[in-house]
PDB file of N, CA and C in Angstrom:
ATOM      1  N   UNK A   1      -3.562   9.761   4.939  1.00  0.00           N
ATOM      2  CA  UNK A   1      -4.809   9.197   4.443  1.00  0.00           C
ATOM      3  C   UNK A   1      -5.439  10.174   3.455  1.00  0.00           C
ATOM      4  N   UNK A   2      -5.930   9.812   2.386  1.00  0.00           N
ATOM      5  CA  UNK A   2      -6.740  10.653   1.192  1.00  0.00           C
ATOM      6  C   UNK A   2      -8.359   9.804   1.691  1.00  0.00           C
ATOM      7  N   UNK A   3      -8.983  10.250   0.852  1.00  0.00           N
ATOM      8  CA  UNK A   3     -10.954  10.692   0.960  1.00  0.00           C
ATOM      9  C   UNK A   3     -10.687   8.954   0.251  1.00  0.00           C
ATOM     10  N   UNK A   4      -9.931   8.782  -0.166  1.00  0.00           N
ATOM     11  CA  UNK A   4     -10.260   7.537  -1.104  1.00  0.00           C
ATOM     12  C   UNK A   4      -9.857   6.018  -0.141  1.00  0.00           C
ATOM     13  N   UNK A   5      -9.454   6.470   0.659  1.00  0.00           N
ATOM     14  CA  UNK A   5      -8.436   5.299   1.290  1.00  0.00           C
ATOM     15  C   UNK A   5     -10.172   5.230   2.315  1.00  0.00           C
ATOM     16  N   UNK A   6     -10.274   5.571   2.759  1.00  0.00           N
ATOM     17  CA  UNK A   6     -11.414   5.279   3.855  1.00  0.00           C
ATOM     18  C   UNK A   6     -12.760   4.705   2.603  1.00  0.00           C
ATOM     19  N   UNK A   7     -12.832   4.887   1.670  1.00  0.00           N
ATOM     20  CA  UNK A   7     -13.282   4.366   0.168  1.00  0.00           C
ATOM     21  C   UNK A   7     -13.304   3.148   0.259  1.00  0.00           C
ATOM     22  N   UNK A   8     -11.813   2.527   0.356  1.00  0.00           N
ATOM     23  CA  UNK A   8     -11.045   1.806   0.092  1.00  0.00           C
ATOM     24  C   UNK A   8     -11.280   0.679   1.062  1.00  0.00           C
ATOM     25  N   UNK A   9     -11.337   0.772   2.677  1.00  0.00           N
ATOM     26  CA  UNK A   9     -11.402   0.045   3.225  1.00  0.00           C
ATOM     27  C   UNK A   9     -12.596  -0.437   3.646  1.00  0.00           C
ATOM     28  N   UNK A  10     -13.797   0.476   3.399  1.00  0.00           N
ATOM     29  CA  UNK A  10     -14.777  -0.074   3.847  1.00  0.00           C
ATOM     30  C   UNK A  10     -15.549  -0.907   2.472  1.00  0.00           C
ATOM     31  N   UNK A  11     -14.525  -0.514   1.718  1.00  0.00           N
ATOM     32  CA  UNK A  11     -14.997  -2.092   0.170  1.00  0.00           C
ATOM     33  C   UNK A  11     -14.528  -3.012   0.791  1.00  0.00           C
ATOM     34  N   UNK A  12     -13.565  -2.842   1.365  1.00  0.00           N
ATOM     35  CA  UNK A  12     -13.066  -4.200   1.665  1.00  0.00           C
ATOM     36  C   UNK A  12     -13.607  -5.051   2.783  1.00  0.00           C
ATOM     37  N   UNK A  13     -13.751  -3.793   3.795  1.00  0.00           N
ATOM     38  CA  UNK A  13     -14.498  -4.377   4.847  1.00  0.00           C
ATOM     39  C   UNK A  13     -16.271  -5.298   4.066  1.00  0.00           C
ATOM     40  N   UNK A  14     -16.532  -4.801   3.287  1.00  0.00           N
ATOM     41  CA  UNK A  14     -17.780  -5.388   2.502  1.00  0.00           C
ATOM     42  C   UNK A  14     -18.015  -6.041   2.084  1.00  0.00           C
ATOM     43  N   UNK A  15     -16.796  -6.186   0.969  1.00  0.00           N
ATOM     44  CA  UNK A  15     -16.473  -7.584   0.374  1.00  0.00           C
ATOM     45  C   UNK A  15     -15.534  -8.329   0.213  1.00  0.00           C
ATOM     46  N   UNK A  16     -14.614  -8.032   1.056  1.00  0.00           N
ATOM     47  CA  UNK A  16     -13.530  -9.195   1.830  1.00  0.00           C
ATOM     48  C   UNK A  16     -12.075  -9.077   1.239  1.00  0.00           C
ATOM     49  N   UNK A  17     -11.389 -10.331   0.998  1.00  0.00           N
ATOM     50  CA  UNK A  17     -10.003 -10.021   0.085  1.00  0.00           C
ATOM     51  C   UNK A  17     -10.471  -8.986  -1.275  1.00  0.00           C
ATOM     52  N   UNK A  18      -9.271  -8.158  -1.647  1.00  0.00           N
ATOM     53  CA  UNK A  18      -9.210  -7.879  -2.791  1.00  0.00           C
ATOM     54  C   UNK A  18      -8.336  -7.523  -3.683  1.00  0.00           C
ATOM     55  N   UNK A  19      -8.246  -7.467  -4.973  1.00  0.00           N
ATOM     56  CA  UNK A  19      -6.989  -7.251  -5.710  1.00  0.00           C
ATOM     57  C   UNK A  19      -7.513  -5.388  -6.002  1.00  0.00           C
ATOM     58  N   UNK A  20      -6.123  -5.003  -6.697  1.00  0.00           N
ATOM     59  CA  UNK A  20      -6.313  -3.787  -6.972  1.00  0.00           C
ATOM     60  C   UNK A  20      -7.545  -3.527  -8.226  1.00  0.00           C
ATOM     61  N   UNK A  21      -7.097  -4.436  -9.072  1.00  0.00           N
ATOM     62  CA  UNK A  21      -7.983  -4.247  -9.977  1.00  0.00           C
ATOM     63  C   UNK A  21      -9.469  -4.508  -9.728  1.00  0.00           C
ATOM     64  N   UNK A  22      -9.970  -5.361  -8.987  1.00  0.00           N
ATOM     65  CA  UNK A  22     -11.295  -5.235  -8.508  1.00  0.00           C
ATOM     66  C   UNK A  22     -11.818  -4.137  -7.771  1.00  0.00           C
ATOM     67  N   UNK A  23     -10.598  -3.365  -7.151  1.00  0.00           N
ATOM     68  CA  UNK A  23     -11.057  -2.174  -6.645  1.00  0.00           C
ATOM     69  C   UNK A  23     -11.265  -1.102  -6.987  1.00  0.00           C
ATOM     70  N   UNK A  24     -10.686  -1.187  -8.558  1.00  0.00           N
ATOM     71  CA  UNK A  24     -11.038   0.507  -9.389  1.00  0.00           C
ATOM     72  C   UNK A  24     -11.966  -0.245 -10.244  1.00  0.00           C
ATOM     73  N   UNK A  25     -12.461  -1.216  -9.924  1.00  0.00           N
ATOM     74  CA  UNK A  25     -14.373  -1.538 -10.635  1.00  0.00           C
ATOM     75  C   UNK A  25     -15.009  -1.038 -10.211  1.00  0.00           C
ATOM     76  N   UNK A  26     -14.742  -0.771  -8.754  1.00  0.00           N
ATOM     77  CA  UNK A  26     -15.895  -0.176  -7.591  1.00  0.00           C
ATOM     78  C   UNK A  26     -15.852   1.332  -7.236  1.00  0.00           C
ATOM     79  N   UNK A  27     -15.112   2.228  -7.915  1.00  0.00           N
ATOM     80  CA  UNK A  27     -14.928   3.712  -8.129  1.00  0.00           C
ATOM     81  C   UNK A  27     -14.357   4.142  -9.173  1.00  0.00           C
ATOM     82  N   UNK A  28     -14.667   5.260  -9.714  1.00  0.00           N
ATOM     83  CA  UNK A  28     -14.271   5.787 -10.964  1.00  0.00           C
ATOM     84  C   UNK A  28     -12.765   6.370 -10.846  1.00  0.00           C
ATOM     85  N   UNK A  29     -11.794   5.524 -11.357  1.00  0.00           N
ATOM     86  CA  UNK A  29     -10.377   5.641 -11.282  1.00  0.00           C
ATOM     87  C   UNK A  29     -10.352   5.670 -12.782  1.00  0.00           C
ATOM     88  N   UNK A  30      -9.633   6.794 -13.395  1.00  0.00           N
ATOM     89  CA  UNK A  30      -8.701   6.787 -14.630  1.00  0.00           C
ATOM     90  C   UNK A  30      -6.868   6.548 -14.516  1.00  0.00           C
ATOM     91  N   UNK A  31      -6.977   6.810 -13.208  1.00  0.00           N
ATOM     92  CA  UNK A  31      -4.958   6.715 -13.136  1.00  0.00           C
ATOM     93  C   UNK A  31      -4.676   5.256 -12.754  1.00  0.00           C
ATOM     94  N   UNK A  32      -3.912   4.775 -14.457  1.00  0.00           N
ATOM     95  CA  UNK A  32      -3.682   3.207 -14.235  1.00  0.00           C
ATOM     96  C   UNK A  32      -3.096   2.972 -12.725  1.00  0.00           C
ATOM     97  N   UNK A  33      -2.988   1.870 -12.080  1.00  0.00           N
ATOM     98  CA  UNK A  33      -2.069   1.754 -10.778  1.00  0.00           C
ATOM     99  C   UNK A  33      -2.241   2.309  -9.559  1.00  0.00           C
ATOM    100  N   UNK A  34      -3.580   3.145  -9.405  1.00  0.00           N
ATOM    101  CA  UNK A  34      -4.535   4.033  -8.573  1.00  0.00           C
ATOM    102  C   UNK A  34      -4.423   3.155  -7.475  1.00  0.00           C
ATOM    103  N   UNK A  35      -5.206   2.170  -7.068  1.00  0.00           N
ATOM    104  CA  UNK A  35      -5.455   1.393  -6.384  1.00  0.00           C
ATOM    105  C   UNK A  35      -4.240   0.257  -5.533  1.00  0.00           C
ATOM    106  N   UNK A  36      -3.899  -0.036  -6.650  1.00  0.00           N
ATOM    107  CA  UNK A  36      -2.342  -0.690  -5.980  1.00  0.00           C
ATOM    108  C   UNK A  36      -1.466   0.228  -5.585  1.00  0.00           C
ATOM    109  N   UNK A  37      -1.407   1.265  -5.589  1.00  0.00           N
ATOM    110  CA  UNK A  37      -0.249   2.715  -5.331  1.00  0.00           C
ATOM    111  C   UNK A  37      -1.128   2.993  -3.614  1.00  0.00           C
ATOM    112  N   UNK A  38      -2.421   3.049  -3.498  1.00  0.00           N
ATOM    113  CA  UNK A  38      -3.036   3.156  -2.550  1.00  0.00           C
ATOM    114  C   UNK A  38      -3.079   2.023  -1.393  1.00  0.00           C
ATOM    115  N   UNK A  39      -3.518   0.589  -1.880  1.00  0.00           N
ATOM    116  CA  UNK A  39      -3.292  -0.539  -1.081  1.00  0.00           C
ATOM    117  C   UNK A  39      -1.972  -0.485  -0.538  1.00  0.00           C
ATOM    118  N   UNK A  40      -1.008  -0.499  -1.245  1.00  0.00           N
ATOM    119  CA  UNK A  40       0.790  -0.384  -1.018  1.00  0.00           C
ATOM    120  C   UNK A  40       1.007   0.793   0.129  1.00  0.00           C
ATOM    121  N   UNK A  41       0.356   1.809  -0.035  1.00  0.00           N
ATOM    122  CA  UNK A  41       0.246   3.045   1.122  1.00  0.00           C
ATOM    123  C   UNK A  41      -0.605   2.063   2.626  1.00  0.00           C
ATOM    124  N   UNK A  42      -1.670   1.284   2.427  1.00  0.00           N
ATOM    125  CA  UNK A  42      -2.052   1.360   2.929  1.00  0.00           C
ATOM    126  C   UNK A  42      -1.453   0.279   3.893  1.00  0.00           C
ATOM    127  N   UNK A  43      -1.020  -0.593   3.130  1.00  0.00           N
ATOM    128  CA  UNK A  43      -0.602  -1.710   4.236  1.00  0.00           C
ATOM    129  C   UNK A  43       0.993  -1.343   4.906  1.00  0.00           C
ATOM    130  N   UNK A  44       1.567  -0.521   4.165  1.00  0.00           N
ATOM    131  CA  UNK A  44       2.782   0.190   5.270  1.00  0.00           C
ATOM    132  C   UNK A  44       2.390   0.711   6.270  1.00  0.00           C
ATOM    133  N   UNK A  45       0.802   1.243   6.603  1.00  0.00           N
ATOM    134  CA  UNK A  45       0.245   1.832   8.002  1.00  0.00           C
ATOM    135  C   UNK A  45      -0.188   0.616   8.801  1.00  0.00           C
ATOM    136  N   UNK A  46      -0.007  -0.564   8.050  1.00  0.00           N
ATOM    137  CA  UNK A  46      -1.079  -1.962   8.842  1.00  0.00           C
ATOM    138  C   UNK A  46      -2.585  -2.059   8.703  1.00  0.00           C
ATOM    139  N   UNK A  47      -2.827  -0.847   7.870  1.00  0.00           N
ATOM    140  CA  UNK A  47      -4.393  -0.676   7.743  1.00  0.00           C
ATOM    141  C   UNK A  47      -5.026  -1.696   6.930  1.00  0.00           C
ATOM    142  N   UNK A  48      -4.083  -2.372   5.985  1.00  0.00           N
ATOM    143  CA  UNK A  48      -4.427  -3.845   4.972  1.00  0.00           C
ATOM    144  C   UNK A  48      -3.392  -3.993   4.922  1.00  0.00           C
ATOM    145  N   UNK A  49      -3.152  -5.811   4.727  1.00  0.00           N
ATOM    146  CA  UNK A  49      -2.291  -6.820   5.008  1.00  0.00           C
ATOM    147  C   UNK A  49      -2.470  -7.308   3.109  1.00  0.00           C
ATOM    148  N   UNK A  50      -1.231  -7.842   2.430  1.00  0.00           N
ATOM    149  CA  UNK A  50      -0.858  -8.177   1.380  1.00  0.00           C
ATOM    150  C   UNK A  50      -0.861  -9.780   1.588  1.00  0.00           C
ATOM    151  N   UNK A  51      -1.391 -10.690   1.488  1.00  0.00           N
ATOM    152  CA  UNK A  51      -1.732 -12.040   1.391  1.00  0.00           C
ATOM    153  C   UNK A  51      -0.816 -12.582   0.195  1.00  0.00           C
ATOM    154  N   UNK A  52      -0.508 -12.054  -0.644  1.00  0.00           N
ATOM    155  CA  UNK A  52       0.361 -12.450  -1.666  1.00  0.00           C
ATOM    156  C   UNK A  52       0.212 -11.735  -3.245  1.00  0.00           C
ATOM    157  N   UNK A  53       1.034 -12.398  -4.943  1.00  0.00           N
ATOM    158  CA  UNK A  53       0.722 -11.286  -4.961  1.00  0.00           C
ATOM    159  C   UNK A  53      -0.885 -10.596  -5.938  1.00  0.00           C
ATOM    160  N   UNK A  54      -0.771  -9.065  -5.684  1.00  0.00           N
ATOM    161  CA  UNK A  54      -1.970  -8.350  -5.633  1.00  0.00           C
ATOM    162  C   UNK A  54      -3.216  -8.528  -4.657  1.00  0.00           C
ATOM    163  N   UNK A  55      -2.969  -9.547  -3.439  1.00  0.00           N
ATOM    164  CA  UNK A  55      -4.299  -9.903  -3.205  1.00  0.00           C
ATOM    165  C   UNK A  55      -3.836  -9.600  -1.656  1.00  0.00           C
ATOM    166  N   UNK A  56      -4.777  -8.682  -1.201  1.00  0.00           N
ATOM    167  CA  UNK A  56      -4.968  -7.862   0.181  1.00  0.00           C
ATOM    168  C   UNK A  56      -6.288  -7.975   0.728  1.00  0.00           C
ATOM    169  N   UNK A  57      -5.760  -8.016   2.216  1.00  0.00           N
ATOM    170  CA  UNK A  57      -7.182  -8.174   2.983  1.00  0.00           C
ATOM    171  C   UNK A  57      -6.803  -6.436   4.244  1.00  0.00           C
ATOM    172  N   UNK A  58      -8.354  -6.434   4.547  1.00  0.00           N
ATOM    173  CA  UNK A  58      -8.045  -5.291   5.902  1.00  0.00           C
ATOM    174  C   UNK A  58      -7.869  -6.197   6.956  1.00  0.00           C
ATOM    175  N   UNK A  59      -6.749  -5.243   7.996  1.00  0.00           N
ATOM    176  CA  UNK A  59      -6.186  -5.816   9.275  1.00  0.00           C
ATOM    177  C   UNK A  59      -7.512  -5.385  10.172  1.00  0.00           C
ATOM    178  N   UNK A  60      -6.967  -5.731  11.333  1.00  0.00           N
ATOM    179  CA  UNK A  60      -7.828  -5.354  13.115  1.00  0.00           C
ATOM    180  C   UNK A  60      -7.809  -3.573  12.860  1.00  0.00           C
ATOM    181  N   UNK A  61      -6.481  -2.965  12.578  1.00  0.00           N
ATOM    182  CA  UNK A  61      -6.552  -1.457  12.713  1.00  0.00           C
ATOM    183  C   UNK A  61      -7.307  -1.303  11.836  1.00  0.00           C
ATOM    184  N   UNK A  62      -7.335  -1.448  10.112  1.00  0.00           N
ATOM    185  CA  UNK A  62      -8.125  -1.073   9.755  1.00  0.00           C
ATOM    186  C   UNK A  62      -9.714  -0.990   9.711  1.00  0.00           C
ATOM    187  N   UNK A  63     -10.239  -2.076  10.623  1.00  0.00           N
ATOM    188  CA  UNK A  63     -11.157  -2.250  11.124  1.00  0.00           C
ATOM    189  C   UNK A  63     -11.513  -1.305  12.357  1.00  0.00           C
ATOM    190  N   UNK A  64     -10.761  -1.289  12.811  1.00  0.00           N
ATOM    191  CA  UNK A  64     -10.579  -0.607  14.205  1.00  0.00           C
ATOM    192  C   UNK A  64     -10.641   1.235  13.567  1.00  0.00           C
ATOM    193  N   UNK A  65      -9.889   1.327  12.811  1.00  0.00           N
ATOM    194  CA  UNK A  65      -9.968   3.042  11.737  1.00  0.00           C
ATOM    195  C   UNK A  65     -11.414   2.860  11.276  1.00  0.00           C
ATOM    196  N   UNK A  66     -12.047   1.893  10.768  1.00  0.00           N
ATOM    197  CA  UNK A  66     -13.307   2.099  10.310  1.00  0.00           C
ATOM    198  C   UNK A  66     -14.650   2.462  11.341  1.00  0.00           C
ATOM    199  N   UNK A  67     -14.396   2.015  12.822  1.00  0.00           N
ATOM    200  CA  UNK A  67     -15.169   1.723  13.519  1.00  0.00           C
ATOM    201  C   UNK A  67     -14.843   3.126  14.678  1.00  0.00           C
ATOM    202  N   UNK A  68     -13.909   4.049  13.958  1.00  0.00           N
ATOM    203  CA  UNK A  68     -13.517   5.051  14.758  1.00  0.00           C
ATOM    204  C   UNK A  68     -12.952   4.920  16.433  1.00  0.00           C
ATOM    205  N   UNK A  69     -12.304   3.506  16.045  1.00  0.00           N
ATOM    206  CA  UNK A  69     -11.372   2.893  17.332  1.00  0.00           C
ATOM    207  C   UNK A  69     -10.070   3.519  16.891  1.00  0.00           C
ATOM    208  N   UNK A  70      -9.791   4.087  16.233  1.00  0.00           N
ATOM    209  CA  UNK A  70      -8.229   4.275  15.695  1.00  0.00           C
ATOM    210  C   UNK A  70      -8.126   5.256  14.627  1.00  0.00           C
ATOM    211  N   UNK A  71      -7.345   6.428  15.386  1.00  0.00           N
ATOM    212  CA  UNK A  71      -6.648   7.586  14.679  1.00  0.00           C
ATOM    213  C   UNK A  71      -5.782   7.430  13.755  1.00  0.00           C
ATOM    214  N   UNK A  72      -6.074   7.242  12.308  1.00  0.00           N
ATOM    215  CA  UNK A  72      -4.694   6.896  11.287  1.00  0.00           C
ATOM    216  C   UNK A  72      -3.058   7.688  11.838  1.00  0.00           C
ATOM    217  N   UNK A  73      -3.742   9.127  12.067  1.00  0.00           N
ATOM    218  CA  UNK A  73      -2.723   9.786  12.184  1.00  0.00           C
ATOM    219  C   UNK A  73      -1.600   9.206  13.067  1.00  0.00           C
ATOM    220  N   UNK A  74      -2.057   8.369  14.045  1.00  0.00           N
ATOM    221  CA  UNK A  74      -1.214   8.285  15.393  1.00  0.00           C
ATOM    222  C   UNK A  74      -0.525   7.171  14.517  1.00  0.00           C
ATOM    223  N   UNK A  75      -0.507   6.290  13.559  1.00  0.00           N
ATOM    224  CA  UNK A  75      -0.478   5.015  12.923  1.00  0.00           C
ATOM    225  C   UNK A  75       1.434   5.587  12.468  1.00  0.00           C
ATOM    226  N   UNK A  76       2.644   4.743  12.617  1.00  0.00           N
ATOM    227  CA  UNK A  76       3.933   4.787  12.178  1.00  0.00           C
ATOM    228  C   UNK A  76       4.247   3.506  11.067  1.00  0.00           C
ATOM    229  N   UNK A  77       4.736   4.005  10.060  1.00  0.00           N
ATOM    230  CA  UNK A  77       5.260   2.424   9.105  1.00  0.00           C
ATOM    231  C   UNK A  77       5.156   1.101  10.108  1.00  0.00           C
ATOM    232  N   UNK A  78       4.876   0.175   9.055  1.00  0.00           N
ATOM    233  CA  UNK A  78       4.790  -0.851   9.955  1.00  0.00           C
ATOM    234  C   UNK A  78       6.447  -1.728   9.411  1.00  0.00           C
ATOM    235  N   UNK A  79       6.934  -2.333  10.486  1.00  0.00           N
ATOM    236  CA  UNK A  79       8.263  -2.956  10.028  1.00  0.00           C
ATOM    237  C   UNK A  79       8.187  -3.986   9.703  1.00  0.00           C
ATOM    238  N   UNK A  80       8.573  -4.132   7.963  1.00  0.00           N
ATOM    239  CA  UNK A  80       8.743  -5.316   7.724  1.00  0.00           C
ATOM    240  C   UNK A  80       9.496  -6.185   7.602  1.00  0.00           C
ATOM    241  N   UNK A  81      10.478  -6.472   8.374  1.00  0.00           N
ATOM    242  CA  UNK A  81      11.529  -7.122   8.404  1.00  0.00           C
ATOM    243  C   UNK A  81      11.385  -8.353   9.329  1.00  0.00           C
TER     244      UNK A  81
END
């Protein structure tokens, strides 16, 4: 987890689905692909779920990480198969 990812989810937790690009509206990102490089990190932990494409919502854990129910650290890839 980076300072930005906990950033990250409680936008979402705020204002619901989101694409990457709506999400470097809402913080000062210069590195094209910032945000989707981060969402993509994030939903391999289960922390946000990919709805299709670019458009992600936060899961229960990441809710549960926001609400200090849940240690990222303890968190393993999630399998997608």
């Amino acid at each position: 987890m980076r300072p930005v990812d906990e950033h990250i989810l409680e936008t979402m937790r705020d204002e619901g689905n989101m694409t990457p690009d709506a999400l470097e509206n809402t913080f000062d990102v210069t590195v094209a692909n910032y945000a989707s490089n981060r969402l993509s990190e994030l939903a391999k932990y289960g922390l946000v779920e990919r709805l299709g494409t670019g458009l992600y919502r936060l899961t229960d854990d990441g809710r549960a990480f926001l609400d200090e129910e849940l240690d990222a650290s303890t968190l393993d890839p999630v399998d997608e198969s």
